[in-house]
N, C-alpha and C. Protein backbone atom coordinates (compact mmCIF):
# COMPACT_ATOMS: atom_id res chain seq x y z
N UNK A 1 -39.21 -65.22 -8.18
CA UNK A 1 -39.66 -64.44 -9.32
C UNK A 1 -41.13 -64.04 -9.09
N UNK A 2 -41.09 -62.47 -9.37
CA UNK A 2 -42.98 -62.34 -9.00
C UNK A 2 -43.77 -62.70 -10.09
N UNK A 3 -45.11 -63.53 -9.82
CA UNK A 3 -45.93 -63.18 -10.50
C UNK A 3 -46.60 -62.26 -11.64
N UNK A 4 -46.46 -62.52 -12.85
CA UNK A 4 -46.92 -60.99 -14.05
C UNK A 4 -48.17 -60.93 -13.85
N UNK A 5 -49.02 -59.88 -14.25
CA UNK A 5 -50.29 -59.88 -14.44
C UNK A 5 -50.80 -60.42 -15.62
N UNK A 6 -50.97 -61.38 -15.83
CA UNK A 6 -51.35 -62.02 -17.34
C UNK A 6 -53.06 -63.18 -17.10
N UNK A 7 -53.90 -62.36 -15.91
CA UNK A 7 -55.01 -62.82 -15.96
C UNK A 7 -54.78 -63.92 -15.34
N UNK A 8 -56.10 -64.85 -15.78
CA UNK A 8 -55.58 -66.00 -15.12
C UNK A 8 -55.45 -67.33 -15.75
N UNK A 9 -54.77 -66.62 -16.91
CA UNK A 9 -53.88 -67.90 -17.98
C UNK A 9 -53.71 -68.83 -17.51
N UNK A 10 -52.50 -68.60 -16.78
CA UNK A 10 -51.92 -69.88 -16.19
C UNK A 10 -53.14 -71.13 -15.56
N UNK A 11 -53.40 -70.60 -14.93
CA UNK A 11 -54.66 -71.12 -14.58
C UNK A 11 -55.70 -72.02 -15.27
N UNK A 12 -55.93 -71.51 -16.15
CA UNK A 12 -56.92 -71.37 -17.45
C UNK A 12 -56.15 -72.36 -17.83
N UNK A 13 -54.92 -72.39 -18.41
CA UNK A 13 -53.96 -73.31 -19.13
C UNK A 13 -53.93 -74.72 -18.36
N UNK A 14 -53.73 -74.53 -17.14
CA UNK A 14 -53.68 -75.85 -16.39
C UNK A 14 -54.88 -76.70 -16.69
N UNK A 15 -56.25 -76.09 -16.23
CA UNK A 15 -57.26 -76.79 -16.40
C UNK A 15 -57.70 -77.51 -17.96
N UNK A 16 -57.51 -76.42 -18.83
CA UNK A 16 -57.45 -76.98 -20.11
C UNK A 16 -56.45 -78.47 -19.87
N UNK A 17 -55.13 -78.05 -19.91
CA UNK A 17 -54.58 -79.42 -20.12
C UNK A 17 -55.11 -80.98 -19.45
N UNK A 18 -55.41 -80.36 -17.93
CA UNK A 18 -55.68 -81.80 -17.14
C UNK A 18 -57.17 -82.07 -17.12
N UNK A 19 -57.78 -81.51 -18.33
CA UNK A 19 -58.95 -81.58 -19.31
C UNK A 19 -58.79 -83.04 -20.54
N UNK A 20 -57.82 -81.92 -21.04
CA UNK A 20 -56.76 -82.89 -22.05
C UNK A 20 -57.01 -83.80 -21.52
N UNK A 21 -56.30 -84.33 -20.61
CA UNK A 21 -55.41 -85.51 -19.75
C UNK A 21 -54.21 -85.51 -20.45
N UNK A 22 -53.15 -84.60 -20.50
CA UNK A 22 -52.30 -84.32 -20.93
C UNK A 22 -51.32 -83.85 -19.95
N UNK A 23 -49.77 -84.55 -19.66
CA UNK A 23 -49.06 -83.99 -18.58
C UNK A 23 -48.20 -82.81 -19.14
N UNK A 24 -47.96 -82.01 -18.32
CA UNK A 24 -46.94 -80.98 -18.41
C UNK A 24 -46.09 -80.97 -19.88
N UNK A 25 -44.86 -82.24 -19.79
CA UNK A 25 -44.71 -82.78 -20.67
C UNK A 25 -44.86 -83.27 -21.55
N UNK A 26 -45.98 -83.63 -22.28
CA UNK A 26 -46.72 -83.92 -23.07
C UNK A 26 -46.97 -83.21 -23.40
N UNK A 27 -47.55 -82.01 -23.30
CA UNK A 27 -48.21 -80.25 -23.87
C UNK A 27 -47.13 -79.87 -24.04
N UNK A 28 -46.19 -79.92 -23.24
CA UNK A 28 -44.81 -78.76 -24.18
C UNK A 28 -44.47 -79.20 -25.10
N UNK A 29 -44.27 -80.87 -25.56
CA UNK A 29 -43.60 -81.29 -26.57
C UNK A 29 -44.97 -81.15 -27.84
N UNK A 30 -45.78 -81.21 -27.35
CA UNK A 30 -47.11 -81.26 -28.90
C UNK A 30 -47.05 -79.39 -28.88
N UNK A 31 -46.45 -78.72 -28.17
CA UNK A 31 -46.72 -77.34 -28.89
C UNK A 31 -45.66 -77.04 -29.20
N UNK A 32 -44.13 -78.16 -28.96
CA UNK A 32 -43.48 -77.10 -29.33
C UNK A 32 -42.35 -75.95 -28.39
N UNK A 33 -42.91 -76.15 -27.12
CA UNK A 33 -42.01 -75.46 -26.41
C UNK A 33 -41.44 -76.16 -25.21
N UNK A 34 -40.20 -75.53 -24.39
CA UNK A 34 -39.44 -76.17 -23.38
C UNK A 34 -40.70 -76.77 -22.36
N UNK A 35 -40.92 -77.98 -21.30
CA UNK A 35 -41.42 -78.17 -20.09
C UNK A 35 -41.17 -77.05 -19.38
N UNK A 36 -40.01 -76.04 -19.08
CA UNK A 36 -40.18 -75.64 -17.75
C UNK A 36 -40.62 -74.02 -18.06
N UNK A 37 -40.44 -73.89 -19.56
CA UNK A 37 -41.19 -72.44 -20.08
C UNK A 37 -42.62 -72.39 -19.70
N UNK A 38 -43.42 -73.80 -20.04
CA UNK A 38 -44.78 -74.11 -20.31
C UNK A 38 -45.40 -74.22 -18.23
N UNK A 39 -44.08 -74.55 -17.87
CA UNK A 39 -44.26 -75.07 -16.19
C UNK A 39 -44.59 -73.33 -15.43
N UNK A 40 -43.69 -72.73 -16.49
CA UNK A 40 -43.51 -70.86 -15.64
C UNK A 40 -44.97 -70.11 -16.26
N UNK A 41 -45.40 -70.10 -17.20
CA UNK A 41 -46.41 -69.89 -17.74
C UNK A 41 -47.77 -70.28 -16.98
N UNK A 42 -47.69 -71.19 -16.91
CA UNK A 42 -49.10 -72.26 -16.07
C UNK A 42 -48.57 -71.57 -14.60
N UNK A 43 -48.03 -71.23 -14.28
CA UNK A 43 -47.25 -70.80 -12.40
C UNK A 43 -47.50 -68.75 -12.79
N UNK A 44 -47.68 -68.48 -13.58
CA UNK A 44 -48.21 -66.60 -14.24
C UNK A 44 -46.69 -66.44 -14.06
N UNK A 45 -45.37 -67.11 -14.05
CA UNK A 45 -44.50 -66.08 -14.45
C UNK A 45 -43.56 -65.44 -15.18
N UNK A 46 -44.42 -66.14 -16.43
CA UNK A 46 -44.13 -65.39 -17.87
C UNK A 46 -45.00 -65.56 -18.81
N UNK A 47 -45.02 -63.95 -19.81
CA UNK A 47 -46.11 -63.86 -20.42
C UNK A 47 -45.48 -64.41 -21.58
N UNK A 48 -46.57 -65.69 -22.54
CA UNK A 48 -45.94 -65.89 -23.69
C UNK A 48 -46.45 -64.88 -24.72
N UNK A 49 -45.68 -65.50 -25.91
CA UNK A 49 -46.34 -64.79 -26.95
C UNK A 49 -47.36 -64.84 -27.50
N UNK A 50 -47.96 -64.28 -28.80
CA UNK A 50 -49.06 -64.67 -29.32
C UNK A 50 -48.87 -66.12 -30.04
N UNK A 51 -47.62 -65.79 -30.52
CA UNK A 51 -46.93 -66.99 -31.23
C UNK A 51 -46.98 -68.53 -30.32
N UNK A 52 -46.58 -68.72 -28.98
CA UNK A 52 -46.70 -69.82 -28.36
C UNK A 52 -47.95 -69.96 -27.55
N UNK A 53 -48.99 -68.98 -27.29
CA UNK A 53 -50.14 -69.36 -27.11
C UNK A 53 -50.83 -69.70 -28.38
N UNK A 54 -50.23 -69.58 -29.76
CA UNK A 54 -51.50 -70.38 -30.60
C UNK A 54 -50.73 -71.93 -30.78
N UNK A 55 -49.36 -72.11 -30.67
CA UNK A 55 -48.81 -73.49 -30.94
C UNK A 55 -49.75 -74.25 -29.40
N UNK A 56 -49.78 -73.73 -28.31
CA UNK A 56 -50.25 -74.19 -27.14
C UNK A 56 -51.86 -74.90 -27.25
N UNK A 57 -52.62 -73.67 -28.08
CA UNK A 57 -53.83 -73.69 -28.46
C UNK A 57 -54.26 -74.85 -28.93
N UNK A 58 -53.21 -74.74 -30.16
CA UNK A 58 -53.11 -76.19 -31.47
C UNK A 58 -52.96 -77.38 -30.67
N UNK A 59 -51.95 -77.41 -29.69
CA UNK A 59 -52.08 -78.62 -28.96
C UNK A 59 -53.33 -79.19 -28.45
N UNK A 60 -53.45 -78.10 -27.20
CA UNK A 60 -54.74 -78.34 -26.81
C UNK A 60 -56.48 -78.67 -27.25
N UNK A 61 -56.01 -77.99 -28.83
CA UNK A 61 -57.36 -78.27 -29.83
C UNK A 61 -58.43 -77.01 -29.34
N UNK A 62 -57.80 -75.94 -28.51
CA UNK A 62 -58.64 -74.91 -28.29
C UNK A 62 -58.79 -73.57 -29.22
N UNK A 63 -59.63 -72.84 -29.10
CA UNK A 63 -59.31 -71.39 -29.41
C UNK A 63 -58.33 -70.78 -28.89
N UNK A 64 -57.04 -70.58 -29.99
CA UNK A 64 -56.34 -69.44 -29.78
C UNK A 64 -56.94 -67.84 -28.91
N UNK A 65 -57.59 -67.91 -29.95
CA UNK A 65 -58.52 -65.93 -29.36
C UNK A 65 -58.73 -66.37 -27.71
N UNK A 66 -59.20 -67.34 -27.19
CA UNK A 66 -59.74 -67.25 -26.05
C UNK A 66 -58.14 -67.04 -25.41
N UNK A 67 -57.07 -68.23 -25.83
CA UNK A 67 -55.86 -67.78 -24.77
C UNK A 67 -55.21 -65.82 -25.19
N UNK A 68 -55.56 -65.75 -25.99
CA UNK A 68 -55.39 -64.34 -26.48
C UNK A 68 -56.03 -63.22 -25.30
N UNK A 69 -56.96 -63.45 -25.42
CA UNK A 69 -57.98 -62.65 -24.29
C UNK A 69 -57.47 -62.94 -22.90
N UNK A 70 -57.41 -64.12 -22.46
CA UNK A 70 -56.79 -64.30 -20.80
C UNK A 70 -55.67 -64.00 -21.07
N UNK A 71 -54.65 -63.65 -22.12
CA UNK A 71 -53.28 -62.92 -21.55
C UNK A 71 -53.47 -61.54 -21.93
N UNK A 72 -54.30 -61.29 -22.08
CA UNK A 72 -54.64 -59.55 -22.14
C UNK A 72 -53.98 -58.85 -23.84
N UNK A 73 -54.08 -60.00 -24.60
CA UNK A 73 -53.16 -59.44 -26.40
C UNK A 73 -54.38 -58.98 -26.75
N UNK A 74 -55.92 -59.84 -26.37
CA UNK A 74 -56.70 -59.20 -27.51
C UNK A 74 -58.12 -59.11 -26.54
N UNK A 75 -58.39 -58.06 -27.03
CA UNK A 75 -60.02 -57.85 -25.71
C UNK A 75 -61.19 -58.79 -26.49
N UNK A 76 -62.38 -58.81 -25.49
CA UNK A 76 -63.18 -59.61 -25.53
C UNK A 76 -64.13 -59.76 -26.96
N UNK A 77 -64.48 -58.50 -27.21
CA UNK A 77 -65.23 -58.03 -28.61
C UNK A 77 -64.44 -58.64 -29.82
N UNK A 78 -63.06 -58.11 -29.91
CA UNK A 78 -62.26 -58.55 -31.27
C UNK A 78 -61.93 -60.28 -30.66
N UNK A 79 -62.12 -60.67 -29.79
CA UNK A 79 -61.88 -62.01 -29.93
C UNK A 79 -63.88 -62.72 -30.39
N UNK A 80 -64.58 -62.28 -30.33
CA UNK A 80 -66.11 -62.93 -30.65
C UNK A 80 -65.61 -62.40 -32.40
N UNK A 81 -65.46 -61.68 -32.87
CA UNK A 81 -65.44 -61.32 -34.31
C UNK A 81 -64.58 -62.51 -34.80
N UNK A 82 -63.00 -62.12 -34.36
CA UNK A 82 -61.98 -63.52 -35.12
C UNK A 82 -63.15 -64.73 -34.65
N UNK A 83 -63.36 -65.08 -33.62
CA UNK A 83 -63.74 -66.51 -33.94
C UNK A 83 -65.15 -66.75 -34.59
N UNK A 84 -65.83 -65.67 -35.07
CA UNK A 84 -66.84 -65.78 -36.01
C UNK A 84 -66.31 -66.13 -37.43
N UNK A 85 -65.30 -65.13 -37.87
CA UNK A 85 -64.39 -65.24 -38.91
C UNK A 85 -63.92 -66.41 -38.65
N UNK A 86 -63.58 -67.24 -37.63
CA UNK A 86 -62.52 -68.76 -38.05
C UNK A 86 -63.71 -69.53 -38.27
N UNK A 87 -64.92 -69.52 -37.50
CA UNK A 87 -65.38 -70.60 -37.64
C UNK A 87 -66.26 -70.40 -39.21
N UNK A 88 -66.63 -69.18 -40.00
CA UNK A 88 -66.78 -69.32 -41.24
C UNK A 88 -65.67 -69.85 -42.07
N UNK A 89 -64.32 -69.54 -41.78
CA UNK A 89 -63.25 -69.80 -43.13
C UNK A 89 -63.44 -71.14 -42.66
N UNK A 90 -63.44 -72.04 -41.65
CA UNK A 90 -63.11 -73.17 -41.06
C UNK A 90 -64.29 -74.60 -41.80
N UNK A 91 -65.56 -74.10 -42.24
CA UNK A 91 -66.34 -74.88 -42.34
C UNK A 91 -66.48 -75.39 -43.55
N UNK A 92 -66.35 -76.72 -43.44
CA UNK A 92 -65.96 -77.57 -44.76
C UNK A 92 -67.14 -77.48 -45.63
N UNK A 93 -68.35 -77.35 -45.48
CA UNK A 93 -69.67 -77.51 -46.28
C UNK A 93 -69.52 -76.52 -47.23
N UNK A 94 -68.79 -75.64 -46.83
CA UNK A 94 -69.01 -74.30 -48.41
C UNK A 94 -67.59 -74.35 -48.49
N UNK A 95 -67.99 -73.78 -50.26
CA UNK A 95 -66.69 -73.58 -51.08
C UNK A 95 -66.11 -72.03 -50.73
N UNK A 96 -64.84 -71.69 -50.78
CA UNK A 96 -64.49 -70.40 -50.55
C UNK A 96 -64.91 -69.45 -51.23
N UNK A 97 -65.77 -68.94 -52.48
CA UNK A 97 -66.40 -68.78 -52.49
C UNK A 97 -67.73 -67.76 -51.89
N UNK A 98 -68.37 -68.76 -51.45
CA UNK A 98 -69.02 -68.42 -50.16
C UNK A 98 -68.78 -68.14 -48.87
N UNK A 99 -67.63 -68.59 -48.54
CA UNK A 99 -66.77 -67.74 -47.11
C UNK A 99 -66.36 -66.47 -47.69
N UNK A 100 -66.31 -66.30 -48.80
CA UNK A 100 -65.90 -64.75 -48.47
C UNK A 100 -67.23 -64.05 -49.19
N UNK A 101 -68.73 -64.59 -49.43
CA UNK A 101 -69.47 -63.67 -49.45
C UNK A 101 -69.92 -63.51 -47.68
N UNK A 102 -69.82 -64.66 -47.27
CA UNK A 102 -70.34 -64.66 -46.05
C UNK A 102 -69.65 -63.44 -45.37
N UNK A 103 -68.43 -63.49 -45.36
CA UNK A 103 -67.54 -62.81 -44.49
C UNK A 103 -67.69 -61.08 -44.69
N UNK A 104 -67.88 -61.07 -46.23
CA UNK A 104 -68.45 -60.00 -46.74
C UNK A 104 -69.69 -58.98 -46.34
N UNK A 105 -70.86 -60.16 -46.08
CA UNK A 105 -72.35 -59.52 -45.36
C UNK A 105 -71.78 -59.23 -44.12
N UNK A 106 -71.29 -60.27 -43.41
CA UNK A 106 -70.90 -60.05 -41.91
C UNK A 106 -70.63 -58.80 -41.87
N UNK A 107 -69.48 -58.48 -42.19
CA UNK A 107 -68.75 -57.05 -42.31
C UNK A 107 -69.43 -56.30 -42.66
N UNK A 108 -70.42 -56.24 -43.51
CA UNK A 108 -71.18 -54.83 -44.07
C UNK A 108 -72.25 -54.80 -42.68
N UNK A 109 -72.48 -55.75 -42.06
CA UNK A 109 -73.98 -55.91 -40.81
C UNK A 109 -73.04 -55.41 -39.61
N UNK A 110 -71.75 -55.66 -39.02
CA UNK A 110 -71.27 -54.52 -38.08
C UNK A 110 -71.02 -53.23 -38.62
N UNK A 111 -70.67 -52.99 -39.92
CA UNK A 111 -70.55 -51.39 -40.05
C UNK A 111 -72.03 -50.92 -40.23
N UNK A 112 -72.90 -51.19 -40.39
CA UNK A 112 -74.63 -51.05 -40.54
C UNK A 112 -74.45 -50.91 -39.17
N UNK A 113 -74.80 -51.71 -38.05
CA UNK A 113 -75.01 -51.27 -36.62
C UNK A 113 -73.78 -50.86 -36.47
N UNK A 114 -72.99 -50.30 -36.45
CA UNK A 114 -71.77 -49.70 -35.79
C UNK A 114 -72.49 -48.11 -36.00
N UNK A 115 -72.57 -47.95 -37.26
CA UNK A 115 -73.23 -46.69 -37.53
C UNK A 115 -74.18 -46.29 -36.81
N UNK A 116 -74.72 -47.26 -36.93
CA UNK A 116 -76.46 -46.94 -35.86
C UNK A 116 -76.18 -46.89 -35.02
N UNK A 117 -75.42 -47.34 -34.15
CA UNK A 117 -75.09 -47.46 -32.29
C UNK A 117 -74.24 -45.75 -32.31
N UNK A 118 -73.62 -45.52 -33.36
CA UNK A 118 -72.87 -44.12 -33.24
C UNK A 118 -74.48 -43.02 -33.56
N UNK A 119 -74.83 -43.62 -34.32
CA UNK A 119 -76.06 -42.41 -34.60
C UNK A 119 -77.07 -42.52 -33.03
N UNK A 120 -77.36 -42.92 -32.43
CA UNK A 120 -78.21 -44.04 -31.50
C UNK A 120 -77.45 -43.05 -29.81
N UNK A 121 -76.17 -43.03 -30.29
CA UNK A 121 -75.37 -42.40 -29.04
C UNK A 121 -75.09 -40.63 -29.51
N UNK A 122 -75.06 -40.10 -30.55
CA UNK A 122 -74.70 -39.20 -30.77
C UNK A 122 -76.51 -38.33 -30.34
N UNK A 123 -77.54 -39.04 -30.52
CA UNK A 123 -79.13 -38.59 -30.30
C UNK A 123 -79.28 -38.53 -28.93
N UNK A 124 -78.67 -39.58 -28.19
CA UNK A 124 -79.33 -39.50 -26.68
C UNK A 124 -77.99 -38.70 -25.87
N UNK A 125 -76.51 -37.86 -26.45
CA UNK A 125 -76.23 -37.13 -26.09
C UNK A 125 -76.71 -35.62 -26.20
N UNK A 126 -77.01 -35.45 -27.37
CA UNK A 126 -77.60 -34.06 -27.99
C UNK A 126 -79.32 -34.22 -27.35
N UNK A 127 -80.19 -35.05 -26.94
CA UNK A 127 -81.02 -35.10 -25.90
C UNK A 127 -80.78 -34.97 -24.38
N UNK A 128 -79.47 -35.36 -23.97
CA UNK A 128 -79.02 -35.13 -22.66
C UNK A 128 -78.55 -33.27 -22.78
N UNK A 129 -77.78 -33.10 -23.28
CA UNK A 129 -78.02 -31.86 -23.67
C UNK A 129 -78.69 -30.35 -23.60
N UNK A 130 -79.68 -31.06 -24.10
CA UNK A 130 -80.88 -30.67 -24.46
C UNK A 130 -81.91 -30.50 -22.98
N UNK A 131 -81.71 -31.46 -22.68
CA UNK A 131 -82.74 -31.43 -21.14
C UNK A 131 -81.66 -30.67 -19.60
N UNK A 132 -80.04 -30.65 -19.98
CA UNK A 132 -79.50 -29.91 -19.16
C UNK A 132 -79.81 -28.27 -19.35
N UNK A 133 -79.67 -28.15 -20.54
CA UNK A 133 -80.30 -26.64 -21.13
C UNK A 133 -81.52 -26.49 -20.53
N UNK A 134 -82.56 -27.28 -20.96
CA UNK A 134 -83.84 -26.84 -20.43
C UNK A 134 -83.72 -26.70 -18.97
N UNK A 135 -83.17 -27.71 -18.28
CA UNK A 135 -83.14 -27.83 -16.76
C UNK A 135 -82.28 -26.05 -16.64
N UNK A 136 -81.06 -25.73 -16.90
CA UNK A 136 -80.67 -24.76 -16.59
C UNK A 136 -81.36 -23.55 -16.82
N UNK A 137 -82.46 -23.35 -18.41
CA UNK A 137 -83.06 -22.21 -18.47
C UNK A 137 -84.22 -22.40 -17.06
N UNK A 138 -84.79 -23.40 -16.85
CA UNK A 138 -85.82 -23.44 -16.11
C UNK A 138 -85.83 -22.83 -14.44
N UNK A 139 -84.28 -23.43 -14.14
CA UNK A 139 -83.63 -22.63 -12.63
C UNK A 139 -83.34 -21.39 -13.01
N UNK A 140 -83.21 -20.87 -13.98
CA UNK A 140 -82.67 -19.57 -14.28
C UNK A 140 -83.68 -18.46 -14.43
N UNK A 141 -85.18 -19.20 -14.67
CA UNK A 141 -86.29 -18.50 -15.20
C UNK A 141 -87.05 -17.96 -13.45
N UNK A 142 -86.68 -19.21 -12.78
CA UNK A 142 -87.30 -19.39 -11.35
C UNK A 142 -86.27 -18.34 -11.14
N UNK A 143 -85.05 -17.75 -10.90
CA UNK A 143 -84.69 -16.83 -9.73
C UNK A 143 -84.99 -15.92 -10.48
N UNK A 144 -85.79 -15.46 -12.07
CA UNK A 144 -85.61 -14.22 -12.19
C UNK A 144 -87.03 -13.96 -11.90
N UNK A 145 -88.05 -14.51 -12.31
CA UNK A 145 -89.32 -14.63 -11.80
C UNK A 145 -89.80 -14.47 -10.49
N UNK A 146 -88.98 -14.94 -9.43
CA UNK A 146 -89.07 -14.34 -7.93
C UNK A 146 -89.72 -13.41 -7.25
N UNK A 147 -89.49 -12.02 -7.90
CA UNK A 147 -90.11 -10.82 -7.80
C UNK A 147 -91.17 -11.17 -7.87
N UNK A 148 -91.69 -11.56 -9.26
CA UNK A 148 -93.14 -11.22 -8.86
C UNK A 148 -94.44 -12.14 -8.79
N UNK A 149 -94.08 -12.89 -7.66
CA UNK A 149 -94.88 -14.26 -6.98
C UNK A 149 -96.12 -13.61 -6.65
N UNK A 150 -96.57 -12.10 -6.95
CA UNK A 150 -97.65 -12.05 -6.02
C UNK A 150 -98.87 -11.57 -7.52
N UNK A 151 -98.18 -11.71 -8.67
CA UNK A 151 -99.35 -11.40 -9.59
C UNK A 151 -99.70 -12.84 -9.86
N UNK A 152 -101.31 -12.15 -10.88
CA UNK A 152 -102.14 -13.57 -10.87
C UNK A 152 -101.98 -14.05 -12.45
N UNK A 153 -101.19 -13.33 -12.93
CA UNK A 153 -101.06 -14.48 -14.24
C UNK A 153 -102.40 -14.07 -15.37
N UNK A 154 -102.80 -13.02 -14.65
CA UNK A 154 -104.09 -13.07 -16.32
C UNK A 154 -103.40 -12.74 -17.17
N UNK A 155 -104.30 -12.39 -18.59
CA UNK A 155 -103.54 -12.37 -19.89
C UNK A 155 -103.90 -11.41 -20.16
N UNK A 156 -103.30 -10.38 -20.62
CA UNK A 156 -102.84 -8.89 -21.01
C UNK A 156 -104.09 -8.40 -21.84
N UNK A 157 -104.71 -7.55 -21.64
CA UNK A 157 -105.90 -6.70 -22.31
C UNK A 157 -105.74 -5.54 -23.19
N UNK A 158 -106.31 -5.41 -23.99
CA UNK A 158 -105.57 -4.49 -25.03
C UNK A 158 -105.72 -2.71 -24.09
N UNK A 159 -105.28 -1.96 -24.33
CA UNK A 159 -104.48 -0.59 -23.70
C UNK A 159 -106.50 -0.16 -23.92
N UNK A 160 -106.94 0.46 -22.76
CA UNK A 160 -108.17 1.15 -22.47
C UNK A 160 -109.05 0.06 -22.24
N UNK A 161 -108.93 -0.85 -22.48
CA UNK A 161 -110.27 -2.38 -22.28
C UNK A 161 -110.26 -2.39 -20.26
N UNK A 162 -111.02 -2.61 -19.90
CA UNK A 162 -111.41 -2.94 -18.54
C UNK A 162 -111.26 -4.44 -18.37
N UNK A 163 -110.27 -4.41 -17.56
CA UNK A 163 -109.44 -5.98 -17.16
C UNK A 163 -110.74 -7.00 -17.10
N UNK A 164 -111.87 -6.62 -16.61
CA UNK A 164 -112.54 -7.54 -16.23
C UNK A 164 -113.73 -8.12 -17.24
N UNK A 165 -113.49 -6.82 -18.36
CA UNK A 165 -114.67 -7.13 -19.88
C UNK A 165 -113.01 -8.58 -20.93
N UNK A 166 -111.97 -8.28 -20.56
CA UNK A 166 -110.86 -9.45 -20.67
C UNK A 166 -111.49 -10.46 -20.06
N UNK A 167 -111.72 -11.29 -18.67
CA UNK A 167 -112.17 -12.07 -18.42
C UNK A 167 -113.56 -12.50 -18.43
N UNK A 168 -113.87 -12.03 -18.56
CA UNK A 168 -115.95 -12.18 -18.50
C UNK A 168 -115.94 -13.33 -19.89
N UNK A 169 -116.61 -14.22 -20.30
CA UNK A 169 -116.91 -15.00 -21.28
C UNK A 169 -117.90 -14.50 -22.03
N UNK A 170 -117.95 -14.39 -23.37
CA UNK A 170 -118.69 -13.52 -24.31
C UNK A 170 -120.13 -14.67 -24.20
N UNK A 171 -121.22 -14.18 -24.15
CA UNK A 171 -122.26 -14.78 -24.12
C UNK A 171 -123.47 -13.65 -25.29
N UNK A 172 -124.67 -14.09 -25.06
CA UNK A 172 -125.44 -13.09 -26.29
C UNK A 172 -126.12 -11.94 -25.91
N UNK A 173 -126.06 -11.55 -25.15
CA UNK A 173 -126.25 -9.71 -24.60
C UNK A 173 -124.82 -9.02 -25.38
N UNK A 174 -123.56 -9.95 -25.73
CA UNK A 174 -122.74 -8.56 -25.81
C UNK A 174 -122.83 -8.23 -27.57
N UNK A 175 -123.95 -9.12 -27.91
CA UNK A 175 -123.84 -8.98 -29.45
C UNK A 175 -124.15 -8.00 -29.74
């Protein structure tokens, strides 16, 4: 039977248990499932469910979310949130209550920076933008400008003035 791609659970699972000090047998029966399901699992060649990686979890006394994440059910970000959320509902010192104002701020402080990281990314695209434009008017200004590399750039004198009463600096003879 080949190998699934399910990370490296199995793996992950083994060490947890002989962490434990817990045999094969022993972990299947405290979670709940067959020895040789729990034996193919720990070997990657079958993906369990969400359902028998949290009975597995419970055994082990670990985070669910983490076996969640090494079998690829839940990515890394939404597993740091749930276990922020467990370990608030989880803590005996406050009354519920207060887990759900807590849980409440939490939630309002990622949609506060969620916003900002969207406002934050939507600025330094419309600045990227912005500097491709300039970059493109600027190559565009250079080939039309080409022609005429050989004037000197003075500044335009009004129609009959003598170019050079334009540059001269007004001093007190011209009063």
């Amino acid at each position: 039977m080949a190998s699934l791609n399910v990370g490296n659970l199995g793996e992950y699972l083994r060490e947890q248990r002989r962490t434990a000090q817990l045999s094969l047998r022993q972990l299947a029966d405290a979670a709940g499932v067959s020895n040789p399901y729990l034996s193919q699992i720990e070997r990657g060649l079958r993906k369990p469910s969400a359902e028998v990686l949290q009975q597995v979890a419970k055994a082990l006394r670990i985070s669910a979310e983490t076996l969640y994440v090494r079998a690829g059910i839940l990515d890394e970000k939404e597993r740091e949130e749930l276990e922020t959320r467990a370990v608030i509902l989880a803590d005996p010192s406050i009354n519920e209550r207060q887990k759900q104002v807590l849980l409440q701020i939490y939630e309002s402080f990622r949609k506060e920076n969620a916003v900002e990281a969207a406002a934050a990314a939507a600025a330094a695209a419309q600045a990227a933008q912005a500097a491709r434009t300039a970059e493109a008017d600027h190559a565009g200004a250079g080939s039309i400008g080409a022609g005429t590399a050989g004037t000197t750039g003075t500044a335009e004198t009004p129609a009959g003035a003598p170019a050079a009463a334009a540059e001269r600096p007004a001093d007190a003879s011209d009063a």
